[in-house]
N, C-alpha and C. Protein backbone atom coordinates (compact mmCIF):
# COMPACT_ATOMS: atom_id res chain seq x y z
N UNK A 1 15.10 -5.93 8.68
CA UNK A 1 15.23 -5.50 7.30
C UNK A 1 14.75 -4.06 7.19
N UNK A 2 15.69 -3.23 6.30
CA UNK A 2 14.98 -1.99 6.06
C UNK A 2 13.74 -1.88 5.41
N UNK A 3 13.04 -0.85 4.94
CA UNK A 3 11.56 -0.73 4.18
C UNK A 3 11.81 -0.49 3.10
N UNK A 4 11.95 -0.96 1.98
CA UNK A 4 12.31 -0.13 0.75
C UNK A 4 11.77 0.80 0.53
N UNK A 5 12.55 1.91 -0.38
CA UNK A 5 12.01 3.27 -0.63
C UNK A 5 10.37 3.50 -1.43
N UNK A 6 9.44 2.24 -2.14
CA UNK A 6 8.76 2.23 -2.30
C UNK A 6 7.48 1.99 -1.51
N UNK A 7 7.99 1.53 -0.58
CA UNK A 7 6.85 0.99 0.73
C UNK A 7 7.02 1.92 1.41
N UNK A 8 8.32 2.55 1.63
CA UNK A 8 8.46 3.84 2.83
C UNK A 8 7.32 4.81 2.46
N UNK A 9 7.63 5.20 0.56
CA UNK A 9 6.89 6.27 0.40
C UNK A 9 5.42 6.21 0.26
N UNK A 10 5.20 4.69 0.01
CA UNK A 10 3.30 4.30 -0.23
C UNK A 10 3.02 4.79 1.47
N UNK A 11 3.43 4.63 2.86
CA UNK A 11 3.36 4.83 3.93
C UNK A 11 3.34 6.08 4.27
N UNK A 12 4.41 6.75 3.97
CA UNK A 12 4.30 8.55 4.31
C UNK A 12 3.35 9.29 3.98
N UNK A 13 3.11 9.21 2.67
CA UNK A 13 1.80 9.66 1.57
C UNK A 13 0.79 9.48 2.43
N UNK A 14 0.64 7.71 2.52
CA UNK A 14 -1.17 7.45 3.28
C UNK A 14 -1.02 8.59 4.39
N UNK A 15 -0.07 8.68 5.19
CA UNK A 15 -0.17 9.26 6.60
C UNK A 15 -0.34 10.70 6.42
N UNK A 16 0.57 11.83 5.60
CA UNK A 16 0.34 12.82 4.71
C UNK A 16 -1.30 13.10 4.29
N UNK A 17 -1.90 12.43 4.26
CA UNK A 17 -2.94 12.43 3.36
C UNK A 17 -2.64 12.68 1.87
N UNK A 18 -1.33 12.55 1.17
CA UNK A 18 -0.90 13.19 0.13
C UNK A 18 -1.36 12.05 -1.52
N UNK A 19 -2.63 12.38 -1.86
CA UNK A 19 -2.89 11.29 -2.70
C UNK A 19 -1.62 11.21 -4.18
N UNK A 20 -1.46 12.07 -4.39
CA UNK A 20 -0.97 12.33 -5.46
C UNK A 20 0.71 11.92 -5.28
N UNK A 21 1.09 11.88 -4.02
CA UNK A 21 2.43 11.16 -3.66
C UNK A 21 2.18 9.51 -3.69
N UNK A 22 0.90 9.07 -3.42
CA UNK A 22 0.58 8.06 -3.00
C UNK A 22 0.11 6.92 -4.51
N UNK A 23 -0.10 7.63 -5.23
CA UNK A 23 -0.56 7.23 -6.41
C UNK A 23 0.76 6.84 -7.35
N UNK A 24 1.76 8.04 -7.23
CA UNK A 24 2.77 8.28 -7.85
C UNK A 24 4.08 6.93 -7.46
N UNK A 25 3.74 6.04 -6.19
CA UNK A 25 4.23 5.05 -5.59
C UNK A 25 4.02 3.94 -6.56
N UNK A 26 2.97 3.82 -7.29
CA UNK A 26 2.76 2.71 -8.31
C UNK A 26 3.17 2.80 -9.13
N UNK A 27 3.23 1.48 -10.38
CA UNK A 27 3.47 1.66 -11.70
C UNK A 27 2.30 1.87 -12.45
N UNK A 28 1.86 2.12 -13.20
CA UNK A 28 0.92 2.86 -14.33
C UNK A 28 -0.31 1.70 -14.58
N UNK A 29 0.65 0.25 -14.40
CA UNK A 29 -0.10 -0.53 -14.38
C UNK A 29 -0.13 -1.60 -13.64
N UNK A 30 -0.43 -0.83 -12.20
CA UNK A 30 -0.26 -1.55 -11.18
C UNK A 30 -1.53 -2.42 -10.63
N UNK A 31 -1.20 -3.43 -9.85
CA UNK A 31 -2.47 -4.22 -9.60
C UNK A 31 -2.41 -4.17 -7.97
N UNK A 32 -3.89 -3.88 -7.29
CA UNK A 32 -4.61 -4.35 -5.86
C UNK A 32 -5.18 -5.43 -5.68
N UNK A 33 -4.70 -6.11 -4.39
CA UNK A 33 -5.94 -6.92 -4.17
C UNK A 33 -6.30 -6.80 -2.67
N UNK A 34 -7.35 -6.41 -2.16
CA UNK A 34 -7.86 -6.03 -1.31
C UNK A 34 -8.76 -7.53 -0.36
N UNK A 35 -8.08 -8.35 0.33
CA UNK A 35 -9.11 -9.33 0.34
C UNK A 35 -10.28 -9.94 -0.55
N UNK A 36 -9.63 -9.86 -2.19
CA UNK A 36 -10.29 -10.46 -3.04
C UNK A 36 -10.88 -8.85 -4.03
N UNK A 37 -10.94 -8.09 -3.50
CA UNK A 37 -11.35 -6.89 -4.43
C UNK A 37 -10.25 -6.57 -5.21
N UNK A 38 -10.21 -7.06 -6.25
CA UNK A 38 -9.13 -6.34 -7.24
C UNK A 38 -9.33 -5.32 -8.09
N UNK A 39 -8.16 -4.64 -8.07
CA UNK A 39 -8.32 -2.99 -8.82
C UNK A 39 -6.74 -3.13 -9.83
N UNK A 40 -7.19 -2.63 -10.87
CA UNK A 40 -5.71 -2.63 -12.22
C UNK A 40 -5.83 -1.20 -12.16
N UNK A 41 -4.42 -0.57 -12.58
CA UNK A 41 -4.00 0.34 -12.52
C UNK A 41 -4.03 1.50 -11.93
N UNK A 42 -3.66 2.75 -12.02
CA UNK A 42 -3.29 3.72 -11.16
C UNK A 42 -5.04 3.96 -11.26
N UNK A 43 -5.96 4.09 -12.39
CA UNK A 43 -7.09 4.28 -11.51
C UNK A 43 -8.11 3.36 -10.46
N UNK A 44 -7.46 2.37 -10.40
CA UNK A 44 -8.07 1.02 -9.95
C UNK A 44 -7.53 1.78 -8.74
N UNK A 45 -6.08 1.78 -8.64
CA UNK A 45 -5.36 2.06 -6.59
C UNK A 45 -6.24 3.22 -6.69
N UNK A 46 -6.38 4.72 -7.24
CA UNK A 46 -6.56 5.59 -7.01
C UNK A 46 -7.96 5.64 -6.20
N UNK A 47 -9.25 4.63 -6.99
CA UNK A 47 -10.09 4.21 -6.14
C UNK A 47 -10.51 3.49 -4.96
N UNK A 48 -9.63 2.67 -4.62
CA UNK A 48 -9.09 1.71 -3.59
C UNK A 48 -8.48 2.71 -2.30
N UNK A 49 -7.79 4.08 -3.21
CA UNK A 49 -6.92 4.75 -1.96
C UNK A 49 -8.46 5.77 -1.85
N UNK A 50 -9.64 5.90 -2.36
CA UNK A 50 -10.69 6.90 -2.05
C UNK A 50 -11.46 6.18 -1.02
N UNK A 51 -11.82 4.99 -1.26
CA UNK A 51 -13.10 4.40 -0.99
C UNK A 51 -12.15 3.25 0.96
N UNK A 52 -10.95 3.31 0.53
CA UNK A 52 -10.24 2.22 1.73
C UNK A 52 -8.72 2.97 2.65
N UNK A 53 -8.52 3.91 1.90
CA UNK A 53 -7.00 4.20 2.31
C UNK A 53 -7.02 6.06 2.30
N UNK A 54 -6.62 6.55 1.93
CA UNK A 54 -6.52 7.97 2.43
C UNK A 54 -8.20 8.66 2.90
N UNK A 55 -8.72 8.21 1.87
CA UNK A 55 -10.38 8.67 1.63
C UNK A 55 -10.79 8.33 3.01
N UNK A 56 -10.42 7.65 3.87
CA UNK A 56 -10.86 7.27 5.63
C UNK A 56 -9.89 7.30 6.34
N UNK A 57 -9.12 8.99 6.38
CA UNK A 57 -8.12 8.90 6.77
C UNK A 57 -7.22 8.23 7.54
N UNK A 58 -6.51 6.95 7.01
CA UNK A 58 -6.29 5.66 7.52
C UNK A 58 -4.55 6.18 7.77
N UNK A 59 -4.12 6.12 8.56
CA UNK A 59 -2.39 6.15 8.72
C UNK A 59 -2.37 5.07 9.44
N UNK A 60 -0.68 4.66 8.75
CA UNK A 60 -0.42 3.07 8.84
C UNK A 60 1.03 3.23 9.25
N UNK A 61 1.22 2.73 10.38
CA UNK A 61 2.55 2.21 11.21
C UNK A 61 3.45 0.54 10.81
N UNK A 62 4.25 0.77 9.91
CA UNK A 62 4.86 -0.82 10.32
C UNK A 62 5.29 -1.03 11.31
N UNK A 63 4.78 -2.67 11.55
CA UNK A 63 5.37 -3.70 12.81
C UNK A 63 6.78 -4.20 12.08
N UNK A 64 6.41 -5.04 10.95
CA UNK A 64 7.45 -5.54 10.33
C UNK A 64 8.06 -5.80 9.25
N UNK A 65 8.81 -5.98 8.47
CA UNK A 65 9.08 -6.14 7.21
C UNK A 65 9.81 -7.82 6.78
N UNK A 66 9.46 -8.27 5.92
CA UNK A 66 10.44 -9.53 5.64
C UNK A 66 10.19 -9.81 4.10
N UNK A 67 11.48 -10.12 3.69
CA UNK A 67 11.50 -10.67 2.02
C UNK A 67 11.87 -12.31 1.72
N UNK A 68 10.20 -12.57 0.69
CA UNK A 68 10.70 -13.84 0.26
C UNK A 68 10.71 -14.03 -1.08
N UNK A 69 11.32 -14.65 -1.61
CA UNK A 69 10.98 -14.99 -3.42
C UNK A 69 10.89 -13.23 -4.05
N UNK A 70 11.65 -12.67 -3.46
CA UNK A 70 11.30 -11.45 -4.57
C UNK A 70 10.18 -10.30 -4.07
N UNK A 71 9.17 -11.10 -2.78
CA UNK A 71 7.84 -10.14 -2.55
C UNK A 71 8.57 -9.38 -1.18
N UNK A 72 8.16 -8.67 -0.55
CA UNK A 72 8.40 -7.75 0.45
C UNK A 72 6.95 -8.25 1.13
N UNK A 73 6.93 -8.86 2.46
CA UNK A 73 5.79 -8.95 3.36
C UNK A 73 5.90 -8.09 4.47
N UNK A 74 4.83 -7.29 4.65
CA UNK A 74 4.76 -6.39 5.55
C UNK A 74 3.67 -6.25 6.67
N UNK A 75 3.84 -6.62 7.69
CA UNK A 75 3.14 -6.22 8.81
C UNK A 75 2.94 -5.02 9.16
N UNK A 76 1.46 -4.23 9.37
CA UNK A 76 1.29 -2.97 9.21
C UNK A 76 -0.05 -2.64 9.96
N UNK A 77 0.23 -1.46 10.84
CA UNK A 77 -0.72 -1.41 12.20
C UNK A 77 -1.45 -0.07 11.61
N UNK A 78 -3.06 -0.31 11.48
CA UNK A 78 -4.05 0.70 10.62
C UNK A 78 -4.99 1.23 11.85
N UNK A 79 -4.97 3.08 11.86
CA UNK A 79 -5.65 3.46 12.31
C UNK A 79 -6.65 4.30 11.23
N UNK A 80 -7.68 4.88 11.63
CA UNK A 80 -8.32 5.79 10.80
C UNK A 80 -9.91 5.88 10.97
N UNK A 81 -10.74 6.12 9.75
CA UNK A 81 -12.20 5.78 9.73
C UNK A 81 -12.56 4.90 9.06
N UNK A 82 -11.73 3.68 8.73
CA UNK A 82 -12.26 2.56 8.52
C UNK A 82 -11.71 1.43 9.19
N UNK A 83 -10.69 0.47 8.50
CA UNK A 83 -10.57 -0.46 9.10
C UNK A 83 -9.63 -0.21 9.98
N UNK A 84 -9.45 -0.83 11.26
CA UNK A 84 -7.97 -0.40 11.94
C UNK A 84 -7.91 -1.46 12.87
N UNK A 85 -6.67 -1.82 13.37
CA UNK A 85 -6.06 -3.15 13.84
C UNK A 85 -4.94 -3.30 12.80
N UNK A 86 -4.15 -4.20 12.80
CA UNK A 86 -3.04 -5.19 11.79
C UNK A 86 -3.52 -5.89 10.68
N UNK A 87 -2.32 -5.71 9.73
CA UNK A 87 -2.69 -6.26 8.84
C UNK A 87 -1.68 -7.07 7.82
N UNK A 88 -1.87 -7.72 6.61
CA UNK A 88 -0.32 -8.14 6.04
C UNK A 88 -0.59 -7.59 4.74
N UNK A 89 0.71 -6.89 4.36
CA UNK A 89 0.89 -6.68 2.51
C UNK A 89 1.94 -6.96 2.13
N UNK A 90 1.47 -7.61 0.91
CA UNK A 90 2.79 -8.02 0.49
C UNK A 90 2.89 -7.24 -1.41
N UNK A 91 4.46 -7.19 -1.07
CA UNK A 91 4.34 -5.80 -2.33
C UNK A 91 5.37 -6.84 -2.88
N UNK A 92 5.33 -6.53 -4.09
CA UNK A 92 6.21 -6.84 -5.54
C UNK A 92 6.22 -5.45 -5.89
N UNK A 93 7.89 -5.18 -6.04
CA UNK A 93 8.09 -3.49 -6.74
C UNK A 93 8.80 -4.05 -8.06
N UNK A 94 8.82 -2.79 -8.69
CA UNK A 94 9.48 -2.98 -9.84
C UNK A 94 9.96 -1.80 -10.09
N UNK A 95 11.31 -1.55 -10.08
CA UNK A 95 12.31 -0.66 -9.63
C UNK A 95 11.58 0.39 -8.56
N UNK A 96 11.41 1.84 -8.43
CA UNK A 96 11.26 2.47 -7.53
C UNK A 96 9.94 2.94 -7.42
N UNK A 97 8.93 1.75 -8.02
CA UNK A 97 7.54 1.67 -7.74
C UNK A 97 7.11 0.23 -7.30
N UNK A 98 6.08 0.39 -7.06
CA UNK A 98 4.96 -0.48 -6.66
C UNK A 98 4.31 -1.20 -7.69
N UNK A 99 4.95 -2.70 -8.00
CA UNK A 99 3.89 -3.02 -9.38
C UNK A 99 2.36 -4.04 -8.83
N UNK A 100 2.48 -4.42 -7.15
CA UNK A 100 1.13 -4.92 -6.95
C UNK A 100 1.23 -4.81 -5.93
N UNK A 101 -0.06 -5.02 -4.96
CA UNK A 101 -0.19 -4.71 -3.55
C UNK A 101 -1.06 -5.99 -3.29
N UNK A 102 -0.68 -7.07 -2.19
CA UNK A 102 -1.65 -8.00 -2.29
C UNK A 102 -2.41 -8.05 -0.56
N UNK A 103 -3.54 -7.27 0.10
CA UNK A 103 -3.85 -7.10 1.29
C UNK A 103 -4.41 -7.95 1.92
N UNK A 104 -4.17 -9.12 2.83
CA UNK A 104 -4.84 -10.07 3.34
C UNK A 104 -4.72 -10.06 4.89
């Protein structure tokens, strides 16, 4: 399966370090869940992308992509200064954004 253009660009950004591309990937009132840490809206990700995702300069490689019920599950290989190894997200977009990110 291809990556949709919303996951492509949440990916380029992290790797970019480009927060402001990366932010701009969501909807306004988008929701995180971080292994149970949840964050609402663009300032919720914006803190999530300081404290977990660009802020430790983390670049992220997909392994894989697959769609069920509507979600996009993504297998995704994390290097950086925090967490790094594999991981799964699964995104719900809503047209050419990101309306949740669920990280487990």
């Amino acid at each position: 399966m291809t990556t949709p253009d919303p996951i492509r660009r949440f990916v380029e950004a992290t790797n970019a370090g480009d927060t402001a591309a990366f932010l701009d990937a969501f909807t306004d009132d988008a929701f995180l869940s971080d292994w149970g840490r949840d964050f609402h809206g663009r300032d919720g990700v914006a803190r999530w992308n300081q404290s977990d995702n660009i802020g430790v300069q983390s670049k992220l490689s997909i392994v894989r992509v697959t769609q069920r019920d509507g979600v996009h599950h993504v297998r995704v290989a994390v290097t950086g200064n925090g967490f790094n190894g594999e991981g799964d997200m699964a995104f719900t977009l809503n047209g050419e954004r990101i309306a949740s990110l669920i990280i487990s």
